[in-house]
Protein backbone atom coordinates (compact mmCIF):
# COMPACT_ATOMS: atom_id res chain seq x y z
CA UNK A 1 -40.18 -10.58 0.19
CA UNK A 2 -41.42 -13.49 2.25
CA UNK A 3 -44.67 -13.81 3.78
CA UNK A 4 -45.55 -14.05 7.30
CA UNK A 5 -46.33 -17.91 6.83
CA UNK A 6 -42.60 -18.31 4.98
CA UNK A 7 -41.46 -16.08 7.86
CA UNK A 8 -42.78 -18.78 10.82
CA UNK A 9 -44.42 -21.44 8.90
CA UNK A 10 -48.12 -22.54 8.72
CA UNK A 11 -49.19 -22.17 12.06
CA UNK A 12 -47.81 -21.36 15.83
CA UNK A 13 -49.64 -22.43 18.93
CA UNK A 14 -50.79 -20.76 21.53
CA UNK A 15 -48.90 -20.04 24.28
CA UNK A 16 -51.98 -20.16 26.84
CA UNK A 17 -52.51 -23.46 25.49
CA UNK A 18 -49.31 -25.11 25.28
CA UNK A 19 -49.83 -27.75 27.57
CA UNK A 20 -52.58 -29.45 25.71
CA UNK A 21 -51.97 -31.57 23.18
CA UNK A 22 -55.18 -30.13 21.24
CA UNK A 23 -55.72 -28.87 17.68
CA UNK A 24 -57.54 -26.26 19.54
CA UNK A 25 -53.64 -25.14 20.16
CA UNK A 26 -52.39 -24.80 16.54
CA UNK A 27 -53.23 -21.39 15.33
CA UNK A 28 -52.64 -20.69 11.52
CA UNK A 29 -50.60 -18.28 10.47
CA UNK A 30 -52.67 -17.17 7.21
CA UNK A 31 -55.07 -15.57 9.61
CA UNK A 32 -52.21 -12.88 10.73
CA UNK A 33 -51.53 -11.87 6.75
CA UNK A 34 -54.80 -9.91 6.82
CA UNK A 35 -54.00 -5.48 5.91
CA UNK A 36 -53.46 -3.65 8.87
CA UNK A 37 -51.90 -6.57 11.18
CA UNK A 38 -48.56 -6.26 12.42
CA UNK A 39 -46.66 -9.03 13.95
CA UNK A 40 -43.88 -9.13 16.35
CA UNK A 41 -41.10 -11.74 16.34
CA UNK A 42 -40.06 -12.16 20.41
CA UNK A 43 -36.55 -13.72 20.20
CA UNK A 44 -35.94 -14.29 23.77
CA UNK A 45 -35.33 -17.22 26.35
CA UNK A 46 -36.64 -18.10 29.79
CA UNK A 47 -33.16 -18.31 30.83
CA UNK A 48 -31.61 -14.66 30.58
CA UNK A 49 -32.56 -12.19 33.18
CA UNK A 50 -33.10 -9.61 30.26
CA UNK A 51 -35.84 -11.42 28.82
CA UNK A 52 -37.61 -12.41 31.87
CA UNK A 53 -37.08 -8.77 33.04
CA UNK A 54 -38.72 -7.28 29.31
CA UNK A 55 -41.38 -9.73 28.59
CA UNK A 56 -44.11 -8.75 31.64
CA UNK A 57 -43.72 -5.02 30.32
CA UNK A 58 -43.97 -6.37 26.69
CA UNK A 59 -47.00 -8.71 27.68
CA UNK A 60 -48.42 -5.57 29.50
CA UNK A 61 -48.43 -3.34 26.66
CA UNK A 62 -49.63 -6.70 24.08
CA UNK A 63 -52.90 -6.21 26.55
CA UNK A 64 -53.33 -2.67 26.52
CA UNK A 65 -53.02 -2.75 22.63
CA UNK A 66 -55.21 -5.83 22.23
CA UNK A 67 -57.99 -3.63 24.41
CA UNK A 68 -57.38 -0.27 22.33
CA UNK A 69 -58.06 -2.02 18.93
CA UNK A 70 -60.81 -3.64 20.32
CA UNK A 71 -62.39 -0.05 20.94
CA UNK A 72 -61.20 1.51 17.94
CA UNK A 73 -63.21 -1.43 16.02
CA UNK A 74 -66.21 -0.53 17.10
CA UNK A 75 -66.24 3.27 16.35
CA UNK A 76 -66.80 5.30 13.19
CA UNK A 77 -63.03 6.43 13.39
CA UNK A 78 -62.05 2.90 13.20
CA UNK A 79 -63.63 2.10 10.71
CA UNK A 80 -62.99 5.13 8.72
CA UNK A 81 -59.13 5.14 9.31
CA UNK A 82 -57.83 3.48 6.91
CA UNK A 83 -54.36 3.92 4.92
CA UNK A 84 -51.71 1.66 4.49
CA UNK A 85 -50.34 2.31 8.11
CA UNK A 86 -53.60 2.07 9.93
CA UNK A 87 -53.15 -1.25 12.81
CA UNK A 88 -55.97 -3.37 13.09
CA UNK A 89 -54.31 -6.05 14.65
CA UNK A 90 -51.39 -6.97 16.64
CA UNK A 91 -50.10 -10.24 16.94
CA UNK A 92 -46.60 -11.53 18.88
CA UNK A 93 -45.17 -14.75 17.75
CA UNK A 94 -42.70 -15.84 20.83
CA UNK A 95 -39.23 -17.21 18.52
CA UNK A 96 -37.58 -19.18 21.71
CA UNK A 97 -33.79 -19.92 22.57
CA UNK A 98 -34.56 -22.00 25.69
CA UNK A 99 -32.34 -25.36 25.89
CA UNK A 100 -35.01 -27.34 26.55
CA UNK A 101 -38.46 -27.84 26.08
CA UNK A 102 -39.48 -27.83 29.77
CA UNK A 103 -37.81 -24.35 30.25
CA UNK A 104 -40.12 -23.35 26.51
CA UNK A 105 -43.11 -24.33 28.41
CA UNK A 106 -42.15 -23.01 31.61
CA UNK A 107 -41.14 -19.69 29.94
CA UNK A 108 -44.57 -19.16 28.25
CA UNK A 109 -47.42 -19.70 30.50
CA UNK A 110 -47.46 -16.32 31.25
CA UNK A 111 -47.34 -15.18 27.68
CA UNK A 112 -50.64 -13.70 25.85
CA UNK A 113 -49.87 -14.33 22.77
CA UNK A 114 -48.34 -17.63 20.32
CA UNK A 115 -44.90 -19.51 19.87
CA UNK A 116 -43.09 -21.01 17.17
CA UNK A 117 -43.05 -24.65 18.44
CA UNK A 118 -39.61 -25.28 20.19
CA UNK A 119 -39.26 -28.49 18.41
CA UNK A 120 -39.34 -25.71 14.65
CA UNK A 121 -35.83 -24.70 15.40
CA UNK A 122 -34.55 -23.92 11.94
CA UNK A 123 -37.25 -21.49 12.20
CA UNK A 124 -35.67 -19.72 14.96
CA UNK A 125 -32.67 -19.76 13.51
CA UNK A 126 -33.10 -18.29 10.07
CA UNK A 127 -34.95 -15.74 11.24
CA UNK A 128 -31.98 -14.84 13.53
CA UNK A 129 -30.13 -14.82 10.94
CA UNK A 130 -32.48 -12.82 8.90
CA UNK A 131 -33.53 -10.15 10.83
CA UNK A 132 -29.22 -10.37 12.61
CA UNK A 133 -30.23 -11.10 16.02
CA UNK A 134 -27.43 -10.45 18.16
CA UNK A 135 -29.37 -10.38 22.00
CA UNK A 136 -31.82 -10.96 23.87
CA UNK A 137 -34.55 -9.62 23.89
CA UNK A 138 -35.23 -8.72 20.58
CA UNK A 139 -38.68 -7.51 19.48
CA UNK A 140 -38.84 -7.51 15.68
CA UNK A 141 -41.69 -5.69 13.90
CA UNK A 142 -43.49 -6.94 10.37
CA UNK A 143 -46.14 -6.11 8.75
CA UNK A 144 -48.69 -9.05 8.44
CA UNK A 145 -50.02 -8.55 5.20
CA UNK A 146 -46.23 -8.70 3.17
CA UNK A 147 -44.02 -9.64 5.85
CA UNK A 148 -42.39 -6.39 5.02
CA UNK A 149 -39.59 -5.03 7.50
CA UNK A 150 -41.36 -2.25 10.38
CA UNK A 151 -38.34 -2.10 12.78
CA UNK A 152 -35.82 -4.44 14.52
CA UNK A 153 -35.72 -2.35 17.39
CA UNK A 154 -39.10 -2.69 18.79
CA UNK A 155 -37.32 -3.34 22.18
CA UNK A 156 -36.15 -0.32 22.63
CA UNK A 157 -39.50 1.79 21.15
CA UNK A 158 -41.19 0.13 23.49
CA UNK A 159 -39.30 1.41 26.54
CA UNK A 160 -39.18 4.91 24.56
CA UNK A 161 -42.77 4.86 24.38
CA UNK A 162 -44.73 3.00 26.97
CA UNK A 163 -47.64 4.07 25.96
CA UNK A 164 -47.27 3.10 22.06
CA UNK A 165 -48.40 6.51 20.52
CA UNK A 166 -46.20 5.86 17.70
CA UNK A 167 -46.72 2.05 18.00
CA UNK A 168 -45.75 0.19 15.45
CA UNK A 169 -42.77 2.75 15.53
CA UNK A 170 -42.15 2.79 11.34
CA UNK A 171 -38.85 4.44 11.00
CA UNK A 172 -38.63 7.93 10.27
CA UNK A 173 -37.07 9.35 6.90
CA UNK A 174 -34.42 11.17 7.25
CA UNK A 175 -36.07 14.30 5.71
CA UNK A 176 -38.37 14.00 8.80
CA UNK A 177 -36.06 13.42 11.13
CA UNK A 178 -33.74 16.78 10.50
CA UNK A 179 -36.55 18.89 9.56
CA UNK A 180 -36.02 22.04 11.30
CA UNK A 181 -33.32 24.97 11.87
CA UNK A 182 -29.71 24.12 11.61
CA UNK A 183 -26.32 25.60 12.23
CA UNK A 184 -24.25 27.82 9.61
CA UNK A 185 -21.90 28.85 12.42
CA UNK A 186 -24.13 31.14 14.17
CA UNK A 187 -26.75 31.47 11.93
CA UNK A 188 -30.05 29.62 11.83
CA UNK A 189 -30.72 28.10 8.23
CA UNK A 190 -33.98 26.29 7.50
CA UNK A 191 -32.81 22.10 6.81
CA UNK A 192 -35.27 21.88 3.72
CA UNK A 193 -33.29 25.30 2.31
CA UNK A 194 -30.16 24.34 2.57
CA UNK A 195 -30.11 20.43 2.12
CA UNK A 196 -32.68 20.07 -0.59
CA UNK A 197 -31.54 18.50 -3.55
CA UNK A 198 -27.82 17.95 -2.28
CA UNK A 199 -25.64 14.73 -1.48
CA UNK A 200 -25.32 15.01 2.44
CA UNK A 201 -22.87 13.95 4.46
CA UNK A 202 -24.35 12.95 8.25
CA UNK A 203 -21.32 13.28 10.30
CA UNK A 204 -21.47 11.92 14.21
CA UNK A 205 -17.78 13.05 15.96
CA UNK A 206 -17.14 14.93 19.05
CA UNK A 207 -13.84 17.22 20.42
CA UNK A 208 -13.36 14.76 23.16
CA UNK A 209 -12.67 11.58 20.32
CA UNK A 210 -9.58 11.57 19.17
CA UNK A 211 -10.15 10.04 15.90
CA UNK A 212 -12.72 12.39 15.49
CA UNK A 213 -9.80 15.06 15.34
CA UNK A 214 -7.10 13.27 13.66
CA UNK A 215 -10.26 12.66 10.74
CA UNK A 216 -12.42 15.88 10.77
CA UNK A 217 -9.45 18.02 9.24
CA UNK A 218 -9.30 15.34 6.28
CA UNK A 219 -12.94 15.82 5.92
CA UNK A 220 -12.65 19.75 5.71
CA UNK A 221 -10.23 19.40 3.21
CA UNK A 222 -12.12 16.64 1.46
CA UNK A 223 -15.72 18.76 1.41
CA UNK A 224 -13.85 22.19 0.21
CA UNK A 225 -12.06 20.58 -2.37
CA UNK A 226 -15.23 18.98 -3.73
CA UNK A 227 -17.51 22.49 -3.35
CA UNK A 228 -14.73 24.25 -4.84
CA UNK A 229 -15.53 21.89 -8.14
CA UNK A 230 -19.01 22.77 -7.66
CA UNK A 231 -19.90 19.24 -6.06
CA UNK A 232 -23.50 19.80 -4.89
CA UNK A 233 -22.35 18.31 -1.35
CA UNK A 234 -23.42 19.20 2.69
CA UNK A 235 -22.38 18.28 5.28
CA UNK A 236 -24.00 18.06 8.81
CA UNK A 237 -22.17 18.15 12.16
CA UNK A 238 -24.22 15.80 14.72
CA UNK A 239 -22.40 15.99 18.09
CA UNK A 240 -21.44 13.58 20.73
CA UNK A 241 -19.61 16.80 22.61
CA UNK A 242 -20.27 17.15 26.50
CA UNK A 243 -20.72 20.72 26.97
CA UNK A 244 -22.03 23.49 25.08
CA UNK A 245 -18.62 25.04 25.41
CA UNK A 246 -16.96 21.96 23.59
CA UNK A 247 -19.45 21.85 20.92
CA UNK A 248 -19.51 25.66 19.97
CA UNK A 249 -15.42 25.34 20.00
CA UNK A 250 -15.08 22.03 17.82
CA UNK A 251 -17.83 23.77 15.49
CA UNK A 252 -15.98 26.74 15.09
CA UNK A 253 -13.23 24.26 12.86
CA UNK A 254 -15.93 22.77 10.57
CA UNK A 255 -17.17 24.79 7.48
CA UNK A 256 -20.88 23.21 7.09
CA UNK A 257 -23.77 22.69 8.81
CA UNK A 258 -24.81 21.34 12.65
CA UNK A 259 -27.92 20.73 14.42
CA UNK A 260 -27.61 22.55 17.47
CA UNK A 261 -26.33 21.11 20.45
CA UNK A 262 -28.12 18.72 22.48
CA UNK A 263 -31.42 18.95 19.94
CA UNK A 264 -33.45 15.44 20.23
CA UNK A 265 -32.60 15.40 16.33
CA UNK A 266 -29.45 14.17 17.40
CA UNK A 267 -30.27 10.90 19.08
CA UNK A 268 -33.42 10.47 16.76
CA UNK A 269 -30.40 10.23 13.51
CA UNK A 270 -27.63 8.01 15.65
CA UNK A 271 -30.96 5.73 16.69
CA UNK A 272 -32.25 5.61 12.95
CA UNK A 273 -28.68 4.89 11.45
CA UNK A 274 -27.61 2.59 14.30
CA UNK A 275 -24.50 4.51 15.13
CA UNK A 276 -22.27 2.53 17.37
CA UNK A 277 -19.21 4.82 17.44
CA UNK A 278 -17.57 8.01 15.68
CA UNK A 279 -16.32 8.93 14.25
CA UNK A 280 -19.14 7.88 11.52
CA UNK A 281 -19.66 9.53 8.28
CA UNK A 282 -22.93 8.96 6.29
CA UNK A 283 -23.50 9.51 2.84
CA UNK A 284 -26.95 10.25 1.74
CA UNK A 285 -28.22 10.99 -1.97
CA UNK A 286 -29.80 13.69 -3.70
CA UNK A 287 -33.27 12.19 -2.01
CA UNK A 288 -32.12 11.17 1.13
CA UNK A 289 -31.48 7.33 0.13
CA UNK A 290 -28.83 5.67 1.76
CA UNK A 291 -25.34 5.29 -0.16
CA UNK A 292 -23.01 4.25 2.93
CA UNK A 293 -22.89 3.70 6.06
CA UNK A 294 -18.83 3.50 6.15
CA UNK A 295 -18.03 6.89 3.99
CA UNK A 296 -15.35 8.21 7.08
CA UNK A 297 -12.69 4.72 5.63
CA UNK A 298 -13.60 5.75 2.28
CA UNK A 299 -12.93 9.21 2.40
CA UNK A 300 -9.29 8.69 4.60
CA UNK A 301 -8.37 6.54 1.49
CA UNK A 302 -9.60 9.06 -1.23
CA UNK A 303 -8.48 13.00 0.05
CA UNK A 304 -8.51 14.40 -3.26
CA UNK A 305 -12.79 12.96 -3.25
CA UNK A 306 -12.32 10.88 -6.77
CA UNK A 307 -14.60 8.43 -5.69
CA UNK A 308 -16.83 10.74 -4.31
CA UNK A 309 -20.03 9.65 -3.56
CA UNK A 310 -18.22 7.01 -2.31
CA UNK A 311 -20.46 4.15 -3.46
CA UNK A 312 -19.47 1.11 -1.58
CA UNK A 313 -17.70 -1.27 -4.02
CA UNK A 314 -19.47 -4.62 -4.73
CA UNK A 315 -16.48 -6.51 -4.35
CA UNK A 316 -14.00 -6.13 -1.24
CA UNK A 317 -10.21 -7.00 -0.44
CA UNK A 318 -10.42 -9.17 2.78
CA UNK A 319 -8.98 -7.53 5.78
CA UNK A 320 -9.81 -6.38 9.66
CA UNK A 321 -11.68 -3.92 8.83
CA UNK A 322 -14.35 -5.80 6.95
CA UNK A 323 -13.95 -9.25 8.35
CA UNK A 324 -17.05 -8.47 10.90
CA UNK A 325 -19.17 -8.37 7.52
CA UNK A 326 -18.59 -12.21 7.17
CA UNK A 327 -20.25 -13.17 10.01
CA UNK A 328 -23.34 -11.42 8.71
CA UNK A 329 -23.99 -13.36 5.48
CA UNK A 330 -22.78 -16.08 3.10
CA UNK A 331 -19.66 -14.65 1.69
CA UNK A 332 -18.12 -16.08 -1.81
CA UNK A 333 -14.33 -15.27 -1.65
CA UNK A 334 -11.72 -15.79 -3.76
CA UNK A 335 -8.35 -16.87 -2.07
CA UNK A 336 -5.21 -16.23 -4.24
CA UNK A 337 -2.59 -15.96 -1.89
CA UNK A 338 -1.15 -13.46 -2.66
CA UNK A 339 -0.40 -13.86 -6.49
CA UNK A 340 -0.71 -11.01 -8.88
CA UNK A 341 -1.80 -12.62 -11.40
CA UNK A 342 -4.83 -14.23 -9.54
CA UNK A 343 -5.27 -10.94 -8.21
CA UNK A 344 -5.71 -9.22 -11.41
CA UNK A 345 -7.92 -11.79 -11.97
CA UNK A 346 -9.97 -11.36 -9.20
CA UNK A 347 -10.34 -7.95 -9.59
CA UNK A 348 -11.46 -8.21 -13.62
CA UNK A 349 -14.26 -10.65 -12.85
CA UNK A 350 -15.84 -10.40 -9.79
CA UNK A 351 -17.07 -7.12 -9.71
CA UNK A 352 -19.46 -7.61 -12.98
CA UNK A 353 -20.78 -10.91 -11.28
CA UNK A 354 -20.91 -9.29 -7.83
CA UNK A 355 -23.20 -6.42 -9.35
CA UNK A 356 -25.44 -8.54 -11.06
CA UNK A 357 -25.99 -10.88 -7.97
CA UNK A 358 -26.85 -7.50 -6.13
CA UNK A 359 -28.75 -6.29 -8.76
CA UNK A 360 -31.02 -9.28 -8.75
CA UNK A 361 -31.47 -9.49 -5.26
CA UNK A 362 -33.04 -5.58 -4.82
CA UNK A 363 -35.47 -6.81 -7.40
CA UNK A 364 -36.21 -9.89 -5.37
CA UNK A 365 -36.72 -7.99 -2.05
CA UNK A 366 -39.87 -7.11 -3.22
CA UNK A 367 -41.22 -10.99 -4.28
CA UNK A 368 -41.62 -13.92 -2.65
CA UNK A 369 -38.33 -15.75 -3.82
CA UNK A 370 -35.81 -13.20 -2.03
CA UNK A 371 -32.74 -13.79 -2.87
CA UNK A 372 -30.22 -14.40 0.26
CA UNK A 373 -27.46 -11.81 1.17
CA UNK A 374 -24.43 -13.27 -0.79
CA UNK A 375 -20.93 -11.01 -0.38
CA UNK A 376 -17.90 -10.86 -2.58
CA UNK A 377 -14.18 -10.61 -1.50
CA UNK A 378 -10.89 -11.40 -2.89
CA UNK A 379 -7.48 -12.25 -1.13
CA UNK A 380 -5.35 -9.54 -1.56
CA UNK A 381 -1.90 -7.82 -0.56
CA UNK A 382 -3.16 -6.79 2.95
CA UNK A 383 -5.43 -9.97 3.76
CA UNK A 384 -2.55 -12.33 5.09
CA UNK A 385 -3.58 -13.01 8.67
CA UNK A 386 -7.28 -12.69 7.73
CA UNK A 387 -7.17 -15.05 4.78
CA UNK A 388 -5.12 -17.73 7.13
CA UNK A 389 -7.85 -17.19 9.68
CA UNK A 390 -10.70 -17.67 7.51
CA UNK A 391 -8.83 -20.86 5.62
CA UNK A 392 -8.37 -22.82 9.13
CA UNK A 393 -12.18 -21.59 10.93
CA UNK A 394 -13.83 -23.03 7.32
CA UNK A 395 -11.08 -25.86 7.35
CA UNK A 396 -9.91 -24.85 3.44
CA UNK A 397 -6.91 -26.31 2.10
CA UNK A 398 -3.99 -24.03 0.97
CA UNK A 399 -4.35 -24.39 -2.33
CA UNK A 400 -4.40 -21.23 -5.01
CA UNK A 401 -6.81 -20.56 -6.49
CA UNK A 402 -9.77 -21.18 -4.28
CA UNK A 403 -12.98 -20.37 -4.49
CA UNK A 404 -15.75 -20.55 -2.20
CA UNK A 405 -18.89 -19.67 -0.59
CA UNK A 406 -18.56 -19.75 3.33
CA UNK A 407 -21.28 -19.04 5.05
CA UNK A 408 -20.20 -18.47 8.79
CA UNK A 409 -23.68 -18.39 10.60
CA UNK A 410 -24.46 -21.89 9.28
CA UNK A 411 -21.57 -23.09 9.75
CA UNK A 412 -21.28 -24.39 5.76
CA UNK A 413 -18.80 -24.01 3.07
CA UNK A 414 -18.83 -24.67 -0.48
CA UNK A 415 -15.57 -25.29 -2.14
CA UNK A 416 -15.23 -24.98 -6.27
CA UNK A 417 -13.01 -28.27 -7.46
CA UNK A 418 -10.45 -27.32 -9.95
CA UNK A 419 -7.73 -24.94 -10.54
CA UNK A 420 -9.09 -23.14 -13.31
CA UNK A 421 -11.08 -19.50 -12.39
CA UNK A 422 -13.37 -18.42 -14.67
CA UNK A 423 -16.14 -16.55 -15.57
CA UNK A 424 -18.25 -19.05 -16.36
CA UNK A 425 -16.74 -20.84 -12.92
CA UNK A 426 -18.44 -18.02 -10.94
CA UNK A 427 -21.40 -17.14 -12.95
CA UNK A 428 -22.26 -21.68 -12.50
CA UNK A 429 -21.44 -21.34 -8.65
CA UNK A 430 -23.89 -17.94 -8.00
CA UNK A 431 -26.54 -19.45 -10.14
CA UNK A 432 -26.40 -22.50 -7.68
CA UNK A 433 -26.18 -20.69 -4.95
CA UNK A 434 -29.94 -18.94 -5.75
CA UNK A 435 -31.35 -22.04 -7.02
CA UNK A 436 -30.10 -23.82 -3.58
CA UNK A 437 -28.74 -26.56 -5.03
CA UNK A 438 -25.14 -26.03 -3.86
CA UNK A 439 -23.52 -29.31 -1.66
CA UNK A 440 -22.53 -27.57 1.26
CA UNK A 441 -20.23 -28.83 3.81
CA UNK A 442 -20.95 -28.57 7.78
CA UNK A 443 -18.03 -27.49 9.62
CA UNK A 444 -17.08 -29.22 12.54
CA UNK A 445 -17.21 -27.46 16.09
């Protein structure tokens, strides 16, 4: 995983100082990789009323920490904390999207704390991409010392939690989270009891969605079947419903588990899982890992629960309802369309060089040398209007076969000359991809 100084470079300035063309203003970023310092990234810009309206609570809070480390410094408890958790220091590094440099300066003479330089803007930008910046303001949470991942929502712990007594707001497991009583129908059940050891299912619907209902009867059907062949598989209810009355009626129809209604469990799970909509179905494993965020799509395509855990394959067919995903990372894709046989062929050898890539890159989360998120789709019977879509945004010829990288969020594509699809065609194009040396092609606006 990156550092903090791969994360922002070799040193920010400070914003109290940004005026002065000083050395006094450069700050190095080594001195923030020390244990027990955590670092926020500040992607925000003097120009949106949601940032100017966030950053005096953020810089008030940035004081009120700076002061309560100070203290803690200084006594035995301090001292004596300890533990891999245990803040010492708390640093913001402001990553600006002001469109100029007078509104930069103007933006942060108010700000405590250090900037990325406005002129660093491929900073900025791949750490937007990084960390999937999609507004303003974002606060983003590392830890110093390995540039390892606290939270992406600091934003919105913040304004949970003025005064920061869970600061830096590490994201609870989801053993922690649903520890408690739950719902057998009317009958409390301890959640260690009846979840430990089993595959869960974290299912967010409501009576008032009407998906929800068209989909929860598949799922009953789905989860008996799978108990009935002694599938060591739970499910828990987590409702959206309005009124006590609603839930207690939509419950009635469901044959697992439900944390009761209204319990702060629920908006603790749909904050730590990011839920955006039901219905959503979440597959945990035996220890609580994540297997998908996406089971409910899964499980409408597989009733009889063949697939079941319901692994997310490492190779897609394009269509709308993954297309979002390619705005999220480099994607290589293999356009065919529509033939068969390139089909067939797409579907033999991708999926070996798709789970290698992804097998190398979990390794390399926890180095230096991280490999970049690289996805894997093919053109298939139902990507038609997708595939034409993609083609004429990455201006691709209509050639078959084509393969390519296209990497939406920098605008780039990488197109493979030839006709001829191999495996030794994909394995040359990944390995260039990690080693950086592919010759990309900007896309015009």
């Amino acid at each position: 995983m990156p550092s903090i100084v791969d994360l922002i470079g070799n040193a920010v300035i400070s914003c109290g100082a940004a005026d002065r063309e000083s050395a006094s203003a450069a700050v190095p970023t080594c001195s923030f990789g020390h244990d027990g310092t955590v670092v926020g990234l500040y992607f925000a810009a003097g120009f949106d009323e949601a940032s100017t309206a966030f950053t005096p609570l953020l810089a008030d809070f940035y004081e009120q920490k700076q002061n309560q480390l100070a203290k803690t410094a200084t006594t035995d408890e301090g001292k004596a904390s300890g533990g891999a958790r245990a803040v010492q220091r708390f640093e913001i590094v402001y990553l600006s999207s002001d469109r100029d440099d007078v509104g930069f300066r103007e933006f942060i003479k108010e700000m405590p704390w250090h900037a990325v330089p406005f002129a660093s803007v491929e900073i900025v930008e791949r750490n937007a991409k990084r960390y999937k910046i999609r507004e303003m303001p974002t606060l983003v949470l590392v830890e110093g010392s390995t540039g390892k991942l606290i939270t992406t929502s600091g934003k919105e712990c913040l304004s949970e939690d003025l005064d920061g007594d869970e600061f830096p707001w590490y994201p609870k497991s989801f053993d922690d989270i649903i520890s408690g009583n739950l719902l057998r129908q009317e009958t409390l059940i301890d959640s260690k009891e009846a979840l430990d050891g089993k595959i869960k299912g974290v299912y967010f619907s409501a009576h008032w969605c009407p998906p929800c209902r068209i989909f929860t009867p598949q799922l009953v059907a789905v989860y008996e079947q799978l108990r009935s062949k002694g599938k060591n598989f739970e499910v828990i209810f987590v409702s959206s419903d309005r009124s006590q009355t609603s839930f207690q009626d939509y419950f009635k129809t469901m044959p697992w588990l439900a944390i009761p209604y209204k319990d702060i469990r629920i908006r603790h799970l749909t904050k730590r899982y990011q839920v955006g909509g039901i219905p959503t179905l979440i597959i945990l494993d035996e220890q609580s890992e994540l297997v998908t965020l996406n089971a409910r799509q899964a499980v409408s395509k597989d009733l009889e629960g063949k697939e079941f855990p319901w692994f997310p394959p490492s190779v897609n067919e394009l269509n709308e309802s993954n297309a979002a995903c390619l705005n999220e990372s480099a994607c290589l894709i293999l356009f065919t369309d529509g033939d068969e046989d390139l089909i067939g062929k797409a579907e033999s050898l991708l999926p070996s060089a798709a789970g290698q890539y992804l097998v190398e890159r979990k390794a390399s989360l926890e180095t230096a040398s991280e490999l970049p998120e690289l996805r894997f789709f093919y053109e298939g019977p139902e990507s038609d209007e997708i595939a034409d879509s993609i083609r004429t945004f990455a201006q691709l010829d209509g050639r078959k076969p084509l393969l390519t990288i296209v990497d939406i969020g920098e605008r780039r594509t990488h197109t493979v000359q030839g006709d001829e699809i191999s495996k030794e065609t994909i394995d040359d194009l990944i390995s260039k991809f990690k080693n950086c040396t592919l010759d990309f092609v900007q896309l015009c606006d």
